[in-house]
PDB file of N, CA and C in Angstrom:
ATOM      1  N   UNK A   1     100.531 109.762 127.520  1.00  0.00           N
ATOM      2  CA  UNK A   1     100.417 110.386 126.215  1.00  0.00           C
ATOM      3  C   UNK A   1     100.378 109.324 125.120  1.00  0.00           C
ATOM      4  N   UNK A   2     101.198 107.584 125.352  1.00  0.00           N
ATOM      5  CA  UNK A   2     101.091 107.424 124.248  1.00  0.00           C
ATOM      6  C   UNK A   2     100.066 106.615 124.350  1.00  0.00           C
ATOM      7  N   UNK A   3      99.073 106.858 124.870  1.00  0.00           N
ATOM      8  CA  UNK A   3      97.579 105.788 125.193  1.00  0.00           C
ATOM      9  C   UNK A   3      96.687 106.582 124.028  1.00  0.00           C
ATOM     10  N   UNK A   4      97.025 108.047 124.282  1.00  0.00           N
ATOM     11  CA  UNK A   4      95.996 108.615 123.358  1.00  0.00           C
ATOM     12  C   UNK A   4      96.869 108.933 122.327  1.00  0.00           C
ATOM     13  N   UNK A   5      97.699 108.817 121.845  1.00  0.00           N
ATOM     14  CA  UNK A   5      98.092 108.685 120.380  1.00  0.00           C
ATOM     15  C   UNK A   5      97.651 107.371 119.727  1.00  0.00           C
ATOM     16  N   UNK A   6      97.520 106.189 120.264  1.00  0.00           N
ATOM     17  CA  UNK A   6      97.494 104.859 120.441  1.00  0.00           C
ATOM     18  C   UNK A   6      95.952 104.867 119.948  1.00  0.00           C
ATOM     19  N   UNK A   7      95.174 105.678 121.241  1.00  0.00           N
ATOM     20  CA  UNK A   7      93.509 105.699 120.696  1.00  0.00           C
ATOM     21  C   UNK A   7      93.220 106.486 119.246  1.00  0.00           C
ATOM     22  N   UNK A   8      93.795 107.837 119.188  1.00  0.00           N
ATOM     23  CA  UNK A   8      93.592 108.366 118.035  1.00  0.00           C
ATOM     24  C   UNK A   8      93.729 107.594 116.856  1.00  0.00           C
ATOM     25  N   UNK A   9      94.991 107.238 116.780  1.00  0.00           N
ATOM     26  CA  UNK A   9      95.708 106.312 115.181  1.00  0.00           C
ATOM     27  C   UNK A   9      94.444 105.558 115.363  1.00  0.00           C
ATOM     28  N   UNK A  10      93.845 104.353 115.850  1.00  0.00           N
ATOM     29  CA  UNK A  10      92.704 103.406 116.119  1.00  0.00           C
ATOM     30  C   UNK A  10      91.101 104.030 115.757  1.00  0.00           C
ATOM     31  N   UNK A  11      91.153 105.401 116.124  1.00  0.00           N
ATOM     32  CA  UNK A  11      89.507 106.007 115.664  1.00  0.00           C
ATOM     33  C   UNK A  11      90.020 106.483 114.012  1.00  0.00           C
ATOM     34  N   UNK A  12      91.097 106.643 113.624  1.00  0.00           N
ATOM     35  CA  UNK A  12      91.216 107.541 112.430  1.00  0.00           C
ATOM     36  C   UNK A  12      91.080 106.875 111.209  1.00  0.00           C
ATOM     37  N   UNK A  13      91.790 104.906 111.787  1.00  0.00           N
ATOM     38  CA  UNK A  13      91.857 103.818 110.932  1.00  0.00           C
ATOM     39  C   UNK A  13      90.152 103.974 110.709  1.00  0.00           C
ATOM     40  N   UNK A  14      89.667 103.533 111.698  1.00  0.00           N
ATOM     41  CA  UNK A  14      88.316 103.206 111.629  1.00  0.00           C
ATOM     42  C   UNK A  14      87.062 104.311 110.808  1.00  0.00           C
ATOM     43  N   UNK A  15      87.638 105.909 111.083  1.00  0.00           N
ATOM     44  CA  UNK A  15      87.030 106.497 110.043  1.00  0.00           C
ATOM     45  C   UNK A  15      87.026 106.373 109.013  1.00  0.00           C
ATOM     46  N   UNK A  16      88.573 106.084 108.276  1.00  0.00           N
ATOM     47  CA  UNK A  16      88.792 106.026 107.120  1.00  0.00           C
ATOM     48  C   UNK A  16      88.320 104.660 106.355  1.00  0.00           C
ATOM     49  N   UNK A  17      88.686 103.794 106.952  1.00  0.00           N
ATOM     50  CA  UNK A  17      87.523 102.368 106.517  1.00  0.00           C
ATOM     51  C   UNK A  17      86.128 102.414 106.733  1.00  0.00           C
ATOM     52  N   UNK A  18      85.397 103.310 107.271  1.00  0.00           N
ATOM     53  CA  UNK A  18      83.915 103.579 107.270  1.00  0.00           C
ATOM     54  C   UNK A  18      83.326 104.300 106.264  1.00  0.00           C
ATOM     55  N   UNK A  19      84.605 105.044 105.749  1.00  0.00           N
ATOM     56  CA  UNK A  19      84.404 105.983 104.676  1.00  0.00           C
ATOM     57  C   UNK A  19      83.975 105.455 103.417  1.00  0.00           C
ATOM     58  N   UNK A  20      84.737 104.778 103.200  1.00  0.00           N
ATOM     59  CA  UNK A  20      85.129 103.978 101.710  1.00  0.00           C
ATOM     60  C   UNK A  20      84.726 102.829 101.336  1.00  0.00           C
ATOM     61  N   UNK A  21      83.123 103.051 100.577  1.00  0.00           N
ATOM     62  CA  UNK A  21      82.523 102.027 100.080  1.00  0.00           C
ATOM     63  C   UNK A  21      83.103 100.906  99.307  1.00  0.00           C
ATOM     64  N   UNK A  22      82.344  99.617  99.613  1.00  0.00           N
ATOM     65  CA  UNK A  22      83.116  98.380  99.557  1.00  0.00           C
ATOM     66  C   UNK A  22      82.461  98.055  98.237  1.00  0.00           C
ATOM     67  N   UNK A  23      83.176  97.184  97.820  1.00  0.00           N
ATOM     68  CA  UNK A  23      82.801  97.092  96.144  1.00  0.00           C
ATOM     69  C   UNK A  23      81.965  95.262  96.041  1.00  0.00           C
ATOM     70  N   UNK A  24      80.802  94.938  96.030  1.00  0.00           N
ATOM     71  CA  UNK A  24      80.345  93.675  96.280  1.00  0.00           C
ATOM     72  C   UNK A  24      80.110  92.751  95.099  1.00  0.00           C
ATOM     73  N   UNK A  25      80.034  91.307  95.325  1.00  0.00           N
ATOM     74  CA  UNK A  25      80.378  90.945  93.660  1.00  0.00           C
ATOM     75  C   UNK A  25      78.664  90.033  93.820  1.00  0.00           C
ATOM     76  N   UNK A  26      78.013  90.676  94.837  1.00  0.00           N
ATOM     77  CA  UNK A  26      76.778  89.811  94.225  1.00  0.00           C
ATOM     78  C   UNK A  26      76.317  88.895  93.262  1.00  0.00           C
ATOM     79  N   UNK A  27      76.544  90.207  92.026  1.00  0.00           N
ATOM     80  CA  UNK A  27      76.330  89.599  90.797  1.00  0.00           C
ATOM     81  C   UNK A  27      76.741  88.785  90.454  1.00  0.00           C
ATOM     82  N   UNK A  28      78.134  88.295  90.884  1.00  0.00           N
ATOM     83  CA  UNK A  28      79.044  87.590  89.844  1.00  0.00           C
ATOM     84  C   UNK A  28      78.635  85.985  90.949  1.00  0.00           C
ATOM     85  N   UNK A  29      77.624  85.619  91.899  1.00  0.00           N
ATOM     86  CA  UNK A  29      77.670  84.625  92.915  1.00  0.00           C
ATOM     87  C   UNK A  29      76.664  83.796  92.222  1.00  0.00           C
ATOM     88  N   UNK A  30      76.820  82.810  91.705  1.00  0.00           N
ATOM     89  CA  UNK A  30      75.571  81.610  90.778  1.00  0.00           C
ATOM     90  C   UNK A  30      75.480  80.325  91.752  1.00  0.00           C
ATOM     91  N   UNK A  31      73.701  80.761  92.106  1.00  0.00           N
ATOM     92  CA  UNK A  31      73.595  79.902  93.452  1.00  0.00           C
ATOM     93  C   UNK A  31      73.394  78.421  93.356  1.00  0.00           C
ATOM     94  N   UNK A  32      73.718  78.029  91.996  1.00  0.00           N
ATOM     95  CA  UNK A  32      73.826  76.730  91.692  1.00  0.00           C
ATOM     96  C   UNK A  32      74.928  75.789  92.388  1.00  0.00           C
ATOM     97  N   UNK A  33      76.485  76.529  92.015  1.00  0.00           N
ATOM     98  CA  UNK A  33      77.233  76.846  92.390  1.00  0.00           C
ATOM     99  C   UNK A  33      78.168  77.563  93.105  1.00  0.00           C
ATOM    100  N   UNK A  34      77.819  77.438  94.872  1.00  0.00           N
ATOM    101  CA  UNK A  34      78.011  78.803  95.210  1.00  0.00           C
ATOM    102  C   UNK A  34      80.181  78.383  95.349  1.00  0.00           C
ATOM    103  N   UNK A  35      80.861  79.247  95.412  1.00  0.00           N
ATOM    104  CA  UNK A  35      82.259  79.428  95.454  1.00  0.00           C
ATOM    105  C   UNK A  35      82.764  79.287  96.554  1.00  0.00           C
ATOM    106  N   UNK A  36      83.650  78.629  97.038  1.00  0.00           N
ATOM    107  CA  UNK A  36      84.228  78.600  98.180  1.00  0.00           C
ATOM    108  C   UNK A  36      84.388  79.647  99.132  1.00  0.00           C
ATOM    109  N   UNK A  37      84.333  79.186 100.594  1.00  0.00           N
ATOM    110  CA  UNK A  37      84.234  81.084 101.145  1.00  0.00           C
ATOM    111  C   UNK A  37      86.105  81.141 100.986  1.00  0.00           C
ATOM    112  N   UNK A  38      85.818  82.808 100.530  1.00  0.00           N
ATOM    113  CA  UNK A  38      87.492  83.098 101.128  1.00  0.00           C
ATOM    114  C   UNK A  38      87.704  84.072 102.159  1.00  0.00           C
ATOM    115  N   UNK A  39      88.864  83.748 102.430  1.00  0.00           N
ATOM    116  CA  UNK A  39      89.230  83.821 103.781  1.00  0.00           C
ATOM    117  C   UNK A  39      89.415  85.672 103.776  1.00  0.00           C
ATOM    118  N   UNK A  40      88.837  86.730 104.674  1.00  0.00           N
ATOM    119  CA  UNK A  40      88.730  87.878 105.157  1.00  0.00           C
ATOM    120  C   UNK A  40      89.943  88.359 105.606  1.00  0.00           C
ATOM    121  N   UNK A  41      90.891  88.900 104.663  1.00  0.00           N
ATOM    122  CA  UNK A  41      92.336  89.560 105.562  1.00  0.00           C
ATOM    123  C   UNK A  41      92.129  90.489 104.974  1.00  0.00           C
ATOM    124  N   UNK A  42      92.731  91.837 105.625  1.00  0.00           N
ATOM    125  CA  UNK A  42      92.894  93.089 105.391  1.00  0.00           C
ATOM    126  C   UNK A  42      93.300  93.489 103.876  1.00  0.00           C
ATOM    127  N   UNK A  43      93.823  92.546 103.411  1.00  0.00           N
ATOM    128  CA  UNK A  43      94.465  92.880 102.342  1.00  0.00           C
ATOM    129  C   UNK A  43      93.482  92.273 101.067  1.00  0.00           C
ATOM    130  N   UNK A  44      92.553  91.758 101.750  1.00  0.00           N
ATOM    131  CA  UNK A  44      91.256  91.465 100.446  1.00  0.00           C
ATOM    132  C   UNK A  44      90.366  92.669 100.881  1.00  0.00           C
ATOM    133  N   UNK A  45      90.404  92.960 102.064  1.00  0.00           N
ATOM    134  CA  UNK A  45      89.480  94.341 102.297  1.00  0.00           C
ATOM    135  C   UNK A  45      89.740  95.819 101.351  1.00  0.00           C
ATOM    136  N   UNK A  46      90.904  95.672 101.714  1.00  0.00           N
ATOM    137  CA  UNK A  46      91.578  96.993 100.865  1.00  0.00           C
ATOM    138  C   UNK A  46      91.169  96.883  99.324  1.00  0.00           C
ATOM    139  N   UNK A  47      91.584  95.597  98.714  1.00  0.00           N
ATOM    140  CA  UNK A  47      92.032  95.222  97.026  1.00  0.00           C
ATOM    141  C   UNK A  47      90.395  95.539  96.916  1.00  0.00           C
ATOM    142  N   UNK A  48      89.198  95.424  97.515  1.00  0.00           N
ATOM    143  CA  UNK A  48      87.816  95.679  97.109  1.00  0.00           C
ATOM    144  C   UNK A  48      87.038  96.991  97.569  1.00  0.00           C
ATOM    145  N   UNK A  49      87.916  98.256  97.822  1.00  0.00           N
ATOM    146  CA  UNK A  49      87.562  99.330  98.187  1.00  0.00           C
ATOM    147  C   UNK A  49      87.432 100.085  96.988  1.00  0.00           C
ATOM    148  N   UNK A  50      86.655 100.919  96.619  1.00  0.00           N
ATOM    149  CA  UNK A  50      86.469 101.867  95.807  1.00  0.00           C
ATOM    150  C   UNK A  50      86.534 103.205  95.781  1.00  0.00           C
ATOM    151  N   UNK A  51      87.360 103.639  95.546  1.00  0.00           N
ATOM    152  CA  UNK A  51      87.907 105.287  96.463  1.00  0.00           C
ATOM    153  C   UNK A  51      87.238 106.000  94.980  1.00  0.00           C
ATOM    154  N   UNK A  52      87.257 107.194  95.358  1.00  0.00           N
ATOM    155  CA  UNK A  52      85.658 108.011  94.650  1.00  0.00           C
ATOM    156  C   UNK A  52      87.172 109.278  94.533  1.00  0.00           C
ATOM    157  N   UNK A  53      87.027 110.234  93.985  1.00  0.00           N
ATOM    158  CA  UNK A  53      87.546 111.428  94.718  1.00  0.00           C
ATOM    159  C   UNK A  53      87.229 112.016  95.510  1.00  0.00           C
ATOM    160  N   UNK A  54      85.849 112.319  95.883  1.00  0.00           N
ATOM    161  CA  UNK A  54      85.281 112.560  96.828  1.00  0.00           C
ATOM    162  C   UNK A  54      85.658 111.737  98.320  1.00  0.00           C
ATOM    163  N   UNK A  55      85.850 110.331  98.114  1.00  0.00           N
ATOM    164  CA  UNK A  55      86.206 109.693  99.621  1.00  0.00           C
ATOM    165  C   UNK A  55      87.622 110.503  99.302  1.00  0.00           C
ATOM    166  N   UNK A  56      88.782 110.076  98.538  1.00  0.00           N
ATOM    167  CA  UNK A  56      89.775 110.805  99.045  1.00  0.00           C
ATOM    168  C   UNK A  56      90.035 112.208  99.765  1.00  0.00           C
ATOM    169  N   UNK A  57      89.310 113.013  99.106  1.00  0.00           N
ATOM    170  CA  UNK A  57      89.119 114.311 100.029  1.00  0.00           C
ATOM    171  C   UNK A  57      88.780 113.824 101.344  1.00  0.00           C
ATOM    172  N   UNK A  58      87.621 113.123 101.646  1.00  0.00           N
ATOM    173  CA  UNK A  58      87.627 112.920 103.224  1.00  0.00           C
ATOM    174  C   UNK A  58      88.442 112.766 103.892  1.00  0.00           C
ATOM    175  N   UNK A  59      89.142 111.161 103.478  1.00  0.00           N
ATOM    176  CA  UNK A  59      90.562 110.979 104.042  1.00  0.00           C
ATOM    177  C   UNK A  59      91.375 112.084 104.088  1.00  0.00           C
ATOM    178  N   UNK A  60      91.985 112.931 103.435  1.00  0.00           N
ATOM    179  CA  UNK A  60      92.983 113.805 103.925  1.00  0.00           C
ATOM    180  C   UNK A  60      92.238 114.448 104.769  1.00  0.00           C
ATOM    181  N   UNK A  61      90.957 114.999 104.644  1.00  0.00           N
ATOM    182  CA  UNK A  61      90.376 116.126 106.050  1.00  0.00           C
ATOM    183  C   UNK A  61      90.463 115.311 107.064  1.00  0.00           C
ATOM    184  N   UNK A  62      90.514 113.633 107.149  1.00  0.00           N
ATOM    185  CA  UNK A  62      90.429 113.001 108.263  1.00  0.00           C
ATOM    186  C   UNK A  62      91.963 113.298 109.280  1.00  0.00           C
ATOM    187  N   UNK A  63      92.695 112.346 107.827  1.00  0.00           N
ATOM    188  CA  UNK A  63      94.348 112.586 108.402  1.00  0.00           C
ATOM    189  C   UNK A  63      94.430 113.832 108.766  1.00  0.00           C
ATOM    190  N   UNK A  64      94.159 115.084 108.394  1.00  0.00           N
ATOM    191  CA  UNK A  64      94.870 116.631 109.246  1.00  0.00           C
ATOM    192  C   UNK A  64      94.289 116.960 110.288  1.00  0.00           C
ATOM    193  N   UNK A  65      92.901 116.042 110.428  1.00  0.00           N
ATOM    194  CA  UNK A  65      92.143 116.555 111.969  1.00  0.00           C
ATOM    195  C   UNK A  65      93.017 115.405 112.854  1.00  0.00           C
ATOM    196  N   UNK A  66      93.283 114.632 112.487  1.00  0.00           N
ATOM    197  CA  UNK A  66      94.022 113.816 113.233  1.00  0.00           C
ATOM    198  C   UNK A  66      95.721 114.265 113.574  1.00  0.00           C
ATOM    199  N   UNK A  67      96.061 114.707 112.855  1.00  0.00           N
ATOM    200  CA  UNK A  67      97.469 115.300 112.753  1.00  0.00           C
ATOM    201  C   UNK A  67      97.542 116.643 113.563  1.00  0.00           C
ATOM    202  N   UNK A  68      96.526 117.102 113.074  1.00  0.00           N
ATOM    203  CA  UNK A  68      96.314 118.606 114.463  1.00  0.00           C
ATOM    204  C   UNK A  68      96.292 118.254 115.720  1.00  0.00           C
ATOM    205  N   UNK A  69      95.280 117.304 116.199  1.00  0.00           N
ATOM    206  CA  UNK A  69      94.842 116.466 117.105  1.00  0.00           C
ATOM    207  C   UNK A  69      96.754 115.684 117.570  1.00  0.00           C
ATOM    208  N   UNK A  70      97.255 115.425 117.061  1.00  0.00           N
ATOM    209  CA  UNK A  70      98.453 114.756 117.490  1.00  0.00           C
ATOM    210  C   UNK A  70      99.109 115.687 118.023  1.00  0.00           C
ATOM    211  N   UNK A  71      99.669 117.410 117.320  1.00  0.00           N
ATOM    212  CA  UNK A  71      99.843 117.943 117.458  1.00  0.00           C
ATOM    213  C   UNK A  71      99.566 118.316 118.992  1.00  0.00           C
ATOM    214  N   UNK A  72      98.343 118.672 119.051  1.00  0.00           N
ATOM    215  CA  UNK A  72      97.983 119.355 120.273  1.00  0.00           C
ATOM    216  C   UNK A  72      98.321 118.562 121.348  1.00  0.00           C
ATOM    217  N   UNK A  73      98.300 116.826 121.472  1.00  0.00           N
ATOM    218  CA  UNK A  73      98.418 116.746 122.321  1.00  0.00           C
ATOM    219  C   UNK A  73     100.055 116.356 122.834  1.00  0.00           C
ATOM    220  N   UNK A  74     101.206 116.315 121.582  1.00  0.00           N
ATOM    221  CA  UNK A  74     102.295 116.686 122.251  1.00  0.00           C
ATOM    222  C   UNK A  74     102.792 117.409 122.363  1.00  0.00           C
ATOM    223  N   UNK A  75     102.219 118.419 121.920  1.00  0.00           N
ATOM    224  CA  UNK A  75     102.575 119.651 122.642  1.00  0.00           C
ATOM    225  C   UNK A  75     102.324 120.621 123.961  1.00  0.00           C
ATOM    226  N   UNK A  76     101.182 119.713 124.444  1.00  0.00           N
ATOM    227  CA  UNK A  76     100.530 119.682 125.965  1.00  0.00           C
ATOM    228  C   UNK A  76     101.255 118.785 126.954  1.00  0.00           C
ATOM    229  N   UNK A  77     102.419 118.050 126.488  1.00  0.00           N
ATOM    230  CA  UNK A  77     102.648 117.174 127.162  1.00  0.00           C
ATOM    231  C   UNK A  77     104.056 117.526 127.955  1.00  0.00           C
TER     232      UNK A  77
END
């Protein structure tokens, strides 16, 4: 049971970061000067997300299909 709680939490992350358009600074990149690369952690991923109200609604329909989904399966267990 906890393999597929384990898989679920893992597809639900991944919906919800598929959801939520990333905010890009193209513009702000002067190829004269290009900027040092920086380094990709979760926590620069997040700080450049742009949540809409519309993505938030997704997310919660995501989280309760997932939460039903949890539901069902410990309660099958």
């Amino acid at each position: 049971m906890w393999w597929k709680l384990t898989f679920l939490g893992i597809v639900t992350a991944g919906l919800i970061f598929s959801l939520i358009p990333i905010r890009t600074h193209a513009v702000m990149i002067d190829p004269a000067s290009p900027p040092p690369p920086t380094r990709w952690t979760l926590r620069f991923i997040v700080s450049n997300m742009y949540l809409t109200p519309g993505t938030l609604i997704v997310i919660c329909l995501v989280l309760a299909a997932a939460g039903y989904i949890t539901l069902r399966i410990v309660r099958s267990a």
